[in-house]
N, C-alpha and C. Protein backbone atom coordinates (compact mmCIF):
# COMPACT_ATOMS: atom_id res chain seq x y z
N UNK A 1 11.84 18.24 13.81
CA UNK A 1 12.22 17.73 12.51
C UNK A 1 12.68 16.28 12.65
N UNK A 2 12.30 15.61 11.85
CA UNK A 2 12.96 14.12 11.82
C UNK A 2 14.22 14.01 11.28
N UNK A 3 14.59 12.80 12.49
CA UNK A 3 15.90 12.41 12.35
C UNK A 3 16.23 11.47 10.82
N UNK A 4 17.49 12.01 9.74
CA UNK A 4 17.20 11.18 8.85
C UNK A 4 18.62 10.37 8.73
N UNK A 5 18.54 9.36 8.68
CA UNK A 5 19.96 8.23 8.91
C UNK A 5 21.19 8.50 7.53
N UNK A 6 22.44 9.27 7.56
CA UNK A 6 23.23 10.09 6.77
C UNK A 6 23.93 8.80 5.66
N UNK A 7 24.08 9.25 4.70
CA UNK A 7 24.92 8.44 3.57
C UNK A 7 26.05 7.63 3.89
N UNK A 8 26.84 8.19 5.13
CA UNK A 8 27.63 7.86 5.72
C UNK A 8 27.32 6.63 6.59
N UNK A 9 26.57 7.02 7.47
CA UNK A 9 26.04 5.72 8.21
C UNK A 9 25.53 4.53 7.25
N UNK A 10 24.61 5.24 6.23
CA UNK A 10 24.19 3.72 5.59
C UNK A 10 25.49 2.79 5.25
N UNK A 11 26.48 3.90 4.59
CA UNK A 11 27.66 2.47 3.66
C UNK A 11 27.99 1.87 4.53
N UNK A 12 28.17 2.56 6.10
CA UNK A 12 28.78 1.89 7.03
C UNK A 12 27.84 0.79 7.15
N UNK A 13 26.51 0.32 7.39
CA UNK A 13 25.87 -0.49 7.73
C UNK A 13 25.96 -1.79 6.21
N UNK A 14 26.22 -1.05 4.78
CA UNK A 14 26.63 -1.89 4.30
C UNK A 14 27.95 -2.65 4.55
N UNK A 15 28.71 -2.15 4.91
CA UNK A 15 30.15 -2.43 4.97
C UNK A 15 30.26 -3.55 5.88
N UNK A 16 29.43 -3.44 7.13
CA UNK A 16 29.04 -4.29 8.37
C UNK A 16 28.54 -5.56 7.52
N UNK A 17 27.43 -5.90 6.77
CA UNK A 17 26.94 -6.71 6.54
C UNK A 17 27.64 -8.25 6.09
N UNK A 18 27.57 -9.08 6.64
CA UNK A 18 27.77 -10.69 6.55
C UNK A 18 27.87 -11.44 5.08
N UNK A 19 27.07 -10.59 4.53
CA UNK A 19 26.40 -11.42 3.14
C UNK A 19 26.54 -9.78 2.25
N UNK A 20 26.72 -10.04 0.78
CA UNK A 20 26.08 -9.09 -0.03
C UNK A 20 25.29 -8.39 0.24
N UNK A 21 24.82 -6.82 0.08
CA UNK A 21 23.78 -6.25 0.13
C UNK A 21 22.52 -6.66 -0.67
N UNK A 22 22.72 -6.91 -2.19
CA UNK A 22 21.72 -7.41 -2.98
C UNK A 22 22.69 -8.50 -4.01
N UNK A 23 21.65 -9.95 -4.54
CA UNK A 23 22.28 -10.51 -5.27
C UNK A 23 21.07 -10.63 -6.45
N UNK A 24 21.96 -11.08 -7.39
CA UNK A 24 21.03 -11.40 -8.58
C UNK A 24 21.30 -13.14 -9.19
N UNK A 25 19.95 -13.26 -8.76
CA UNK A 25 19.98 -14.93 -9.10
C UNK A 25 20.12 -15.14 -10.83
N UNK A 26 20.38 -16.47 -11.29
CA UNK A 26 20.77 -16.83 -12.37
C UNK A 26 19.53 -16.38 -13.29
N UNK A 27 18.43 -16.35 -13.20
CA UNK A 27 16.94 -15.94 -13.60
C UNK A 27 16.94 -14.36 -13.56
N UNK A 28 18.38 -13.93 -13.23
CA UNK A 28 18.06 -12.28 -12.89
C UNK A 28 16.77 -11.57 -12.04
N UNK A 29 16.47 -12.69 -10.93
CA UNK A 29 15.64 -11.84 -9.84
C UNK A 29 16.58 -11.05 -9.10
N UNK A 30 16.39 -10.31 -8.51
CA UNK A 30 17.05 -9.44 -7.37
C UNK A 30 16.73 -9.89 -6.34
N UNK A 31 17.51 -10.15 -5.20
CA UNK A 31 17.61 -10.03 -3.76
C UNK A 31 18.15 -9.07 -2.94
N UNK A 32 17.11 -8.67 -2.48
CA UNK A 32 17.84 -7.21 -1.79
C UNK A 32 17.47 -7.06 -0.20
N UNK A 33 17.16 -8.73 0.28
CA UNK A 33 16.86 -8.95 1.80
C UNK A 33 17.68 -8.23 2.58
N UNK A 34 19.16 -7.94 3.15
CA UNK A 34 19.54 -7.13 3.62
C UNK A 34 19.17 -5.48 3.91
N UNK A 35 19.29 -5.30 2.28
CA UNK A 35 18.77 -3.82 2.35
C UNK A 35 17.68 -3.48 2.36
N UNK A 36 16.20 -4.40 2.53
CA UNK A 36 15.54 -4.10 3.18
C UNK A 36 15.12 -3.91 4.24
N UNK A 37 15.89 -4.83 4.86
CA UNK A 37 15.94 -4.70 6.82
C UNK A 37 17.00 -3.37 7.01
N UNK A 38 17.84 -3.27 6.18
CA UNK A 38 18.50 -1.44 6.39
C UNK A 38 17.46 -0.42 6.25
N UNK A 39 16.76 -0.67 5.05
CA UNK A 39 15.38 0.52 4.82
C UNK A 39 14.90 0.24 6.29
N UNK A 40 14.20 -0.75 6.44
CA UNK A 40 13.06 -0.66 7.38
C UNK A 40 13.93 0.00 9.16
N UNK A 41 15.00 -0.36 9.31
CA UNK A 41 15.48 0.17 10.88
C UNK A 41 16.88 1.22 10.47
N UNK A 42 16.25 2.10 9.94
CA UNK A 42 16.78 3.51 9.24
C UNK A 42 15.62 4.25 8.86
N UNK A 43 14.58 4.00 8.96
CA UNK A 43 13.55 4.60 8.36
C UNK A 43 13.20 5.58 9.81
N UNK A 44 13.00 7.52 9.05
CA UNK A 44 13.54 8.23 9.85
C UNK A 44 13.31 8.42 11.77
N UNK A 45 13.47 8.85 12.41
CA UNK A 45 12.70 9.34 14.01
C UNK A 45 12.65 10.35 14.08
N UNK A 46 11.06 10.49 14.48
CA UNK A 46 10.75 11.91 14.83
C UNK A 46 10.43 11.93 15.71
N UNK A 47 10.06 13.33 17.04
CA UNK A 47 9.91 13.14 18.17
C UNK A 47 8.25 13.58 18.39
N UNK A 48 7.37 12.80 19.25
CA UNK A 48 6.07 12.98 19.17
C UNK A 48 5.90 12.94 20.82
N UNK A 49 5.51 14.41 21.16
CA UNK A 49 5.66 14.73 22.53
C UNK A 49 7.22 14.75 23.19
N UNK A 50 7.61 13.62 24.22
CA UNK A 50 8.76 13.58 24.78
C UNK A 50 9.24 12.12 24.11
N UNK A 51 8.64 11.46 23.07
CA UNK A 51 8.92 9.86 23.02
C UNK A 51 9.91 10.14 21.52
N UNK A 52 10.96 9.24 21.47
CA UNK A 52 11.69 9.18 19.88
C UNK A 52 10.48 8.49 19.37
N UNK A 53 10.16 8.53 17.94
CA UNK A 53 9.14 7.65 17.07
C UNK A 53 10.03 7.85 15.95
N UNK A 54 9.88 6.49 15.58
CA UNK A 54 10.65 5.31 14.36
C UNK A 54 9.59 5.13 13.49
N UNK A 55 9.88 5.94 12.25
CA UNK A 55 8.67 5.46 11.10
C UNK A 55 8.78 4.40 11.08
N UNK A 56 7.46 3.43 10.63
CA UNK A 56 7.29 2.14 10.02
C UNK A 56 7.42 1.96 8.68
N UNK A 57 7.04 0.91 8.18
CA UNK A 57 7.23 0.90 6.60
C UNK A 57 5.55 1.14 6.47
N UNK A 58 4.39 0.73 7.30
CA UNK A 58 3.17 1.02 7.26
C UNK A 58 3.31 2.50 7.12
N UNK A 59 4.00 3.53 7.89
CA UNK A 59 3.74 4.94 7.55
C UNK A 59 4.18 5.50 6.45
N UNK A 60 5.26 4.54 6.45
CA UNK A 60 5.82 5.13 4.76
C UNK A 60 5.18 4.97 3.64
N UNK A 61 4.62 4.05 3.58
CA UNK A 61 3.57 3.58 2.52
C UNK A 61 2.24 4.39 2.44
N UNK A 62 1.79 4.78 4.13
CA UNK A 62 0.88 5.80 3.82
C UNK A 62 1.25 7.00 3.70
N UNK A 63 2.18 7.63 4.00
CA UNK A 63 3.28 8.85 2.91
C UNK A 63 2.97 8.76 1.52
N UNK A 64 3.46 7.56 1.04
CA UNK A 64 3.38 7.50 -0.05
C UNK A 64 2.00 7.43 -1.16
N UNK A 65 0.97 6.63 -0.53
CA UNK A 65 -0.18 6.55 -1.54
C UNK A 65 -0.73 8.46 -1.21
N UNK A 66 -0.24 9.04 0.11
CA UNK A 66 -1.08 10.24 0.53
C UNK A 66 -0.20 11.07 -0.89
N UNK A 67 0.72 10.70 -1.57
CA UNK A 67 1.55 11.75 -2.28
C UNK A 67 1.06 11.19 -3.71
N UNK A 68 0.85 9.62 -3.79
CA UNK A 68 0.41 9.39 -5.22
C UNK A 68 -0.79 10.21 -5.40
N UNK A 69 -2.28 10.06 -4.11
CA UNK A 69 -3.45 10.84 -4.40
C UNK A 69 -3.18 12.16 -4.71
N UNK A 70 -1.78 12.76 -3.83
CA UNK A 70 -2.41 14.29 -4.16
C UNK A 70 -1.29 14.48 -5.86
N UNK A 71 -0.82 13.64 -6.29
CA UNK A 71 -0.25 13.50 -7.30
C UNK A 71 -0.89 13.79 -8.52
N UNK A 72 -2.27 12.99 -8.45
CA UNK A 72 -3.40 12.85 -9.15
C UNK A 72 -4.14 14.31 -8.99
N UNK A 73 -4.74 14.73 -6.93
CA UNK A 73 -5.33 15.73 -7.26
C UNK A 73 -4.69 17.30 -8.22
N UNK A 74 -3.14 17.44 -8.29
CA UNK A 74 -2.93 18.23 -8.49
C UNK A 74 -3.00 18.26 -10.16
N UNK A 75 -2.71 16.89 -10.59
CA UNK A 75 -3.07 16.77 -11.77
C UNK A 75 -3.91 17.46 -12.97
N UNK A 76 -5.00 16.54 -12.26
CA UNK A 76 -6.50 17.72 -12.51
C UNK A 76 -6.60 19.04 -12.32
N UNK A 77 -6.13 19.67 -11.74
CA UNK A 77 -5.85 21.15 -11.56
C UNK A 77 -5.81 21.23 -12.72
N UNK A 78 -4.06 21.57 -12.66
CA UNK A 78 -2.78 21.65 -13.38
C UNK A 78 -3.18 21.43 -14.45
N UNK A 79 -4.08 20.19 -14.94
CA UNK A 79 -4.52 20.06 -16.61
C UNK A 79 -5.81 20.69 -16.51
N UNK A 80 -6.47 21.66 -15.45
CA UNK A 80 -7.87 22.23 -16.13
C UNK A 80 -6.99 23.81 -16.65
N UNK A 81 -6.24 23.99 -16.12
CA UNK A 81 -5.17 25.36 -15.98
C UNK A 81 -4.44 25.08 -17.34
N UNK A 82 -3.95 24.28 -17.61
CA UNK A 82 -3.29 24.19 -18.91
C UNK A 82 -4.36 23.91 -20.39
N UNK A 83 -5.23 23.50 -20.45
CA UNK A 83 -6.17 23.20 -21.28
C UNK A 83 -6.70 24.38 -21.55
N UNK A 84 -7.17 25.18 -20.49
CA UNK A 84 -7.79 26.69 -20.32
C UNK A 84 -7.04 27.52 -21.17
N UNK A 85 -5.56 27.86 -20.51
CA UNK A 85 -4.40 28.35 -21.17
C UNK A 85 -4.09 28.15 -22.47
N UNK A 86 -4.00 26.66 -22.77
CA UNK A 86 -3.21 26.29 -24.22
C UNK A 86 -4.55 26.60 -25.32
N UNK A 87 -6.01 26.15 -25.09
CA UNK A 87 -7.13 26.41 -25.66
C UNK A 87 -6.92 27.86 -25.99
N UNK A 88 -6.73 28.82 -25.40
CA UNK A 88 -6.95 30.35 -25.57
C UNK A 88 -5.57 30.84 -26.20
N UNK A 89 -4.56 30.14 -26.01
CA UNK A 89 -3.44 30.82 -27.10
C UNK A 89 -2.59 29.61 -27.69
N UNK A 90 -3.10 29.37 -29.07
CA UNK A 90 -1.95 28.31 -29.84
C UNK A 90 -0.54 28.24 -29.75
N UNK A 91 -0.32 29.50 -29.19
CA UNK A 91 0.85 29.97 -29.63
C UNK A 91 1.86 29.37 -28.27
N UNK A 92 1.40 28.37 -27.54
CA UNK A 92 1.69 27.92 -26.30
C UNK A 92 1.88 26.92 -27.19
N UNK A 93 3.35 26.05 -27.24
CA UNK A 93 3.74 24.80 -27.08
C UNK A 93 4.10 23.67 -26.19
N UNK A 94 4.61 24.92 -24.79
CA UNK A 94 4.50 23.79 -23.72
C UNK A 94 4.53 24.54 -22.41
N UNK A 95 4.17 23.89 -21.63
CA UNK A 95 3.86 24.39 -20.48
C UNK A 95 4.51 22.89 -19.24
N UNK A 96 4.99 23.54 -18.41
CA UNK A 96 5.59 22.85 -17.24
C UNK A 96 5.17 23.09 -16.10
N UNK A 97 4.09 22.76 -15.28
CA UNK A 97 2.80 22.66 -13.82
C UNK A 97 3.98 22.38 -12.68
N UNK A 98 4.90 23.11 -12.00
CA UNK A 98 5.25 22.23 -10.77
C UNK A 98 5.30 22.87 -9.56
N UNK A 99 4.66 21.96 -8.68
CA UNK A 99 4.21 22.50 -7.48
C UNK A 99 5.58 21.85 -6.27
N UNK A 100 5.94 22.57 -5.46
CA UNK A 100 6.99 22.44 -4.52
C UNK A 100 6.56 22.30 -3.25
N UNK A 101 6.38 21.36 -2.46
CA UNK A 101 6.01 21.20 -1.28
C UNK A 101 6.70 20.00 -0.27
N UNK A 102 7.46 20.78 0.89
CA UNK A 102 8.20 20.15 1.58
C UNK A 102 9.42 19.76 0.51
N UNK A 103 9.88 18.76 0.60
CA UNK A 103 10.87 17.88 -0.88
C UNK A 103 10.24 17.59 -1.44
N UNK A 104 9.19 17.29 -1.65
CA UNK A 104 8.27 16.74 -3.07
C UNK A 104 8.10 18.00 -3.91
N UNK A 105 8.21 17.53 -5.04
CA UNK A 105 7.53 18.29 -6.40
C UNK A 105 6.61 16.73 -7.38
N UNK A 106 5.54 18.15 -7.55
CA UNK A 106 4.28 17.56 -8.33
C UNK A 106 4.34 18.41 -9.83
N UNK A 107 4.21 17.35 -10.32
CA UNK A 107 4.17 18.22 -11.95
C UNK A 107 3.43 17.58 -12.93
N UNK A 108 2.89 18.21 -13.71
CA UNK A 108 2.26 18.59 -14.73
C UNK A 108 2.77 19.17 -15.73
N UNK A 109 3.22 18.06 -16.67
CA UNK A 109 4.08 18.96 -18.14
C UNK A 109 2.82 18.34 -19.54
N UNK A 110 2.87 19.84 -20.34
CA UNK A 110 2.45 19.90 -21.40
C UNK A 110 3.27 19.88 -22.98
N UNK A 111 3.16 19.40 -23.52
CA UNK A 111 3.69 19.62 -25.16
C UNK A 111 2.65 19.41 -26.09
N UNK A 112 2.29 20.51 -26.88
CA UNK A 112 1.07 20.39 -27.85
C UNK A 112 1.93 19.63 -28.90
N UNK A 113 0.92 18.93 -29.64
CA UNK A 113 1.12 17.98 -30.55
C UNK A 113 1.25 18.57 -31.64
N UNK A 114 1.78 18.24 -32.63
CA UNK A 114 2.45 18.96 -33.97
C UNK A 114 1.54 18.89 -35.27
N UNK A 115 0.85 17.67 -34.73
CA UNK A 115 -0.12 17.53 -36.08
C UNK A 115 -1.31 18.65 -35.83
N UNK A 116 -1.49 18.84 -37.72
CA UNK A 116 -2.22 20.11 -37.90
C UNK A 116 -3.58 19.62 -36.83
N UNK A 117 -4.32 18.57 -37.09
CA UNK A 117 -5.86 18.38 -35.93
C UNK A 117 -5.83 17.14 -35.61
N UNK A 118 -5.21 17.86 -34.00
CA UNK A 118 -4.86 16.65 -33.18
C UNK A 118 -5.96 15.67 -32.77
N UNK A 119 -5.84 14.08 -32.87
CA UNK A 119 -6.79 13.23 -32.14
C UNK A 119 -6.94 13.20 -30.78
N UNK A 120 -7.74 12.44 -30.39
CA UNK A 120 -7.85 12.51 -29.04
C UNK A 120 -6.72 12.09 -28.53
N UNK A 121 -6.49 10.79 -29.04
CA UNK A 121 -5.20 9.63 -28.73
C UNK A 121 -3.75 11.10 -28.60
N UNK A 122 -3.73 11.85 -29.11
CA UNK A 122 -2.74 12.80 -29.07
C UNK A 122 -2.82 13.66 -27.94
N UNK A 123 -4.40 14.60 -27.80
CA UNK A 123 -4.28 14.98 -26.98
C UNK A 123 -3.78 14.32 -25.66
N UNK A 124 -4.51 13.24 -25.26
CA UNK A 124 -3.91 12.75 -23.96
C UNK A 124 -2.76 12.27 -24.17
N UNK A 125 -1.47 11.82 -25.19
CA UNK A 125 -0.52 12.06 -25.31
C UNK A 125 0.06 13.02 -24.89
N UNK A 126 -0.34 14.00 -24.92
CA UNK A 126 0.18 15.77 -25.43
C UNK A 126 0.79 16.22 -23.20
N UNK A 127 0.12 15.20 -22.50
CA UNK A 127 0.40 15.48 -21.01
C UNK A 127 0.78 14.49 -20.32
N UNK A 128 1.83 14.80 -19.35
CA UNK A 128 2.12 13.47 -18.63
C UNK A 128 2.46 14.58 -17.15
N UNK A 129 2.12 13.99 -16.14
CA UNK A 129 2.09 14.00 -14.99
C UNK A 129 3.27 13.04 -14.08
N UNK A 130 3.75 13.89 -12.90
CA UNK A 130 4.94 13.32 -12.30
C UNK A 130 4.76 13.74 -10.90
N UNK A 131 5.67 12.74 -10.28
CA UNK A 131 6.22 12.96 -8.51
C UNK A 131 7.73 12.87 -8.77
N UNK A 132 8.29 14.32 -7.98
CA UNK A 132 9.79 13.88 -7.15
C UNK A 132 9.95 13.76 -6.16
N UNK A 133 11.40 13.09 -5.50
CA UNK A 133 11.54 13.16 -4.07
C UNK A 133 13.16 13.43 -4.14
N UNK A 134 13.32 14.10 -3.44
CA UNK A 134 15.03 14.71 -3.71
C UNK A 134 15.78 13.27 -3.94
N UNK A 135 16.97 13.88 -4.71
CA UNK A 135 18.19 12.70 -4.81
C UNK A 135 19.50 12.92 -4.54
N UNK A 136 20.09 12.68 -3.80
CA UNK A 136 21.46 13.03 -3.89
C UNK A 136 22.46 13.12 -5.10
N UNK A 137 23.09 14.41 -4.96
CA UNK A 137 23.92 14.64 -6.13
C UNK A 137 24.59 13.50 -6.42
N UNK A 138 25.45 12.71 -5.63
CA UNK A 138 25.97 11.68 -6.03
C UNK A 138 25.27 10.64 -7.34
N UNK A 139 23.91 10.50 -6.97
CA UNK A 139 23.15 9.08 -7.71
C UNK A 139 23.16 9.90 -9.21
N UNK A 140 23.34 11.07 -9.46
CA UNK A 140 23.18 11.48 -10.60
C UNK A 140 25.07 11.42 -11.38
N UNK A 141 26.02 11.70 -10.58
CA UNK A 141 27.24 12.40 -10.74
C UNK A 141 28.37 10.83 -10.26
N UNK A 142 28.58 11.22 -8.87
CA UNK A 142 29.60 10.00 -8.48
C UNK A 142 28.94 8.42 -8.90
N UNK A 143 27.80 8.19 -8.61
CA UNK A 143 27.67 6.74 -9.00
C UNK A 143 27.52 6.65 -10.53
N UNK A 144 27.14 7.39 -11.26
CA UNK A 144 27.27 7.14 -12.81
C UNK A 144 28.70 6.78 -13.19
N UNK A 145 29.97 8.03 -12.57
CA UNK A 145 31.08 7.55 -13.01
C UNK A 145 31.44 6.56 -12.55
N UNK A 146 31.02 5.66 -11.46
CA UNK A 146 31.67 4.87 -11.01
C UNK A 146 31.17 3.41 -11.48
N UNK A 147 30.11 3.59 -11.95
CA UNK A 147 29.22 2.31 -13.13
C UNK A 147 29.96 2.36 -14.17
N UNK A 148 30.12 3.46 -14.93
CA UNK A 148 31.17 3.39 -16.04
C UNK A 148 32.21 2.81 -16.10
N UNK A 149 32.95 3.71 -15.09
CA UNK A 149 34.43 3.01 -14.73
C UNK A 149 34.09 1.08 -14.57
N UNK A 150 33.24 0.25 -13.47
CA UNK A 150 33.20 -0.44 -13.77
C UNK A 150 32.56 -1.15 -14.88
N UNK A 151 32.15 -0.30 -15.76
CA UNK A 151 32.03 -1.45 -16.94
C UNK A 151 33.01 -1.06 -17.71
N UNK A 152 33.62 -0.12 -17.85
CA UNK A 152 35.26 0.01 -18.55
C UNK A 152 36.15 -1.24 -18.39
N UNK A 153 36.10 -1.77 -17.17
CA UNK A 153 37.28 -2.44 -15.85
C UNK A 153 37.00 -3.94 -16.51
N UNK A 154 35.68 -3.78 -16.74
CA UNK A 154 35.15 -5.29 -17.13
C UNK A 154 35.70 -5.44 -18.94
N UNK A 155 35.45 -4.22 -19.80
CA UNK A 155 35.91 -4.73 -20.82
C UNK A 155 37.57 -4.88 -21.15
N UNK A 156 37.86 -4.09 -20.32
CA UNK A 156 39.45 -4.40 -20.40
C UNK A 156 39.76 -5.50 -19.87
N UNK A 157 39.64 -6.19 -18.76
CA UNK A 157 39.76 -7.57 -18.47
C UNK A 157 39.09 -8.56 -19.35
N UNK A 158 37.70 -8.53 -20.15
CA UNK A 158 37.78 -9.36 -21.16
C UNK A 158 38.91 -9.71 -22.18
N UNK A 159 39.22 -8.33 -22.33
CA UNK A 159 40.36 -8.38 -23.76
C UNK A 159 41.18 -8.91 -23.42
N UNK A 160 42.08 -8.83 -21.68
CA UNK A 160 43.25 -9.23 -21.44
C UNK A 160 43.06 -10.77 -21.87
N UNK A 161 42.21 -11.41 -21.17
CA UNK A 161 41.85 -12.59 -21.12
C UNK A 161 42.08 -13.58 -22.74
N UNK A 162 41.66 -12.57 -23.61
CA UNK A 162 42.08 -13.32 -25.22
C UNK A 162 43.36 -13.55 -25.44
């Protein structure tokens, strides 16, 4: 199983850092040079024979288009299976396609369209297709409150300021 670099270690490697992790220039570009050299020598090790091996960002990328294609192939499935299905009983409003493999989920969600005779433009409305990749509870839970809180922090220091 590959080695994967813990939440813990990363802040620490932020915490280490010289400079900001990411800045935002006056034009609102992002700079996120640091934390890309964190992605790239954190990116996981697995062992191949007796040798440690250090993904690249080349493997990750081919991870990734290999998950956009099968993203697509499952797609097509998933919408010949739902078309089949929803065609043979109206009485289907929606249907949810998701396939679980390794941490990824592939999906395929349906919602039939409301108008009495749907256009085409609707039907292909009517489906949208997706990739996940797990997230830590935190990015959903602790960092939301903690965006809040700082934009709370910020409007109360405006006001003081009047």
């Amino acid at each position: 199983m590959a080695e994967v670099t813990s939440m813990k270690a990363l802040h620490k490697l932020i915490a280490e850092l010289d400079t900001p992790a990411a800045t935002l220039s006056e034009d609102l570009a992002l700079n996120a040079d640091p934390l890309v050299k964190i992605y790239e020598e954190t990116l996981p090790v697995t062992k191949v024979g007796d040798v440690d091996y250090r993904f690249t960002l080349e493997d990750a990328d081919a991870l990734r288009q290999h998950d956009a294609n099968f993203t697509e192939l499952f797609g097509g499935v998933a919408g010949g299976l739902i078309a089949d299905r929803a065609k043979a009983d109206s009485d289907i409003g929606a249907l949810d396609l998701t396939l679980d493999i390794g941490n990824a989920a592939f999906s395929t969600v349906f919602s039939r369209p409301v108008t009495e005779n749907p256009t085409q433009k609707e039907w292909a409305a009517s489906i949208s297709y997706g990739y996940g990749s797990p997230k830590s509870k935190a990015l959903e839970g602790k960092l939301r409150k903690e965006f809040a809180k700082s934009m709370m922090a910020t409007d109360e220091e405006d006001e003081d300021d009047e």
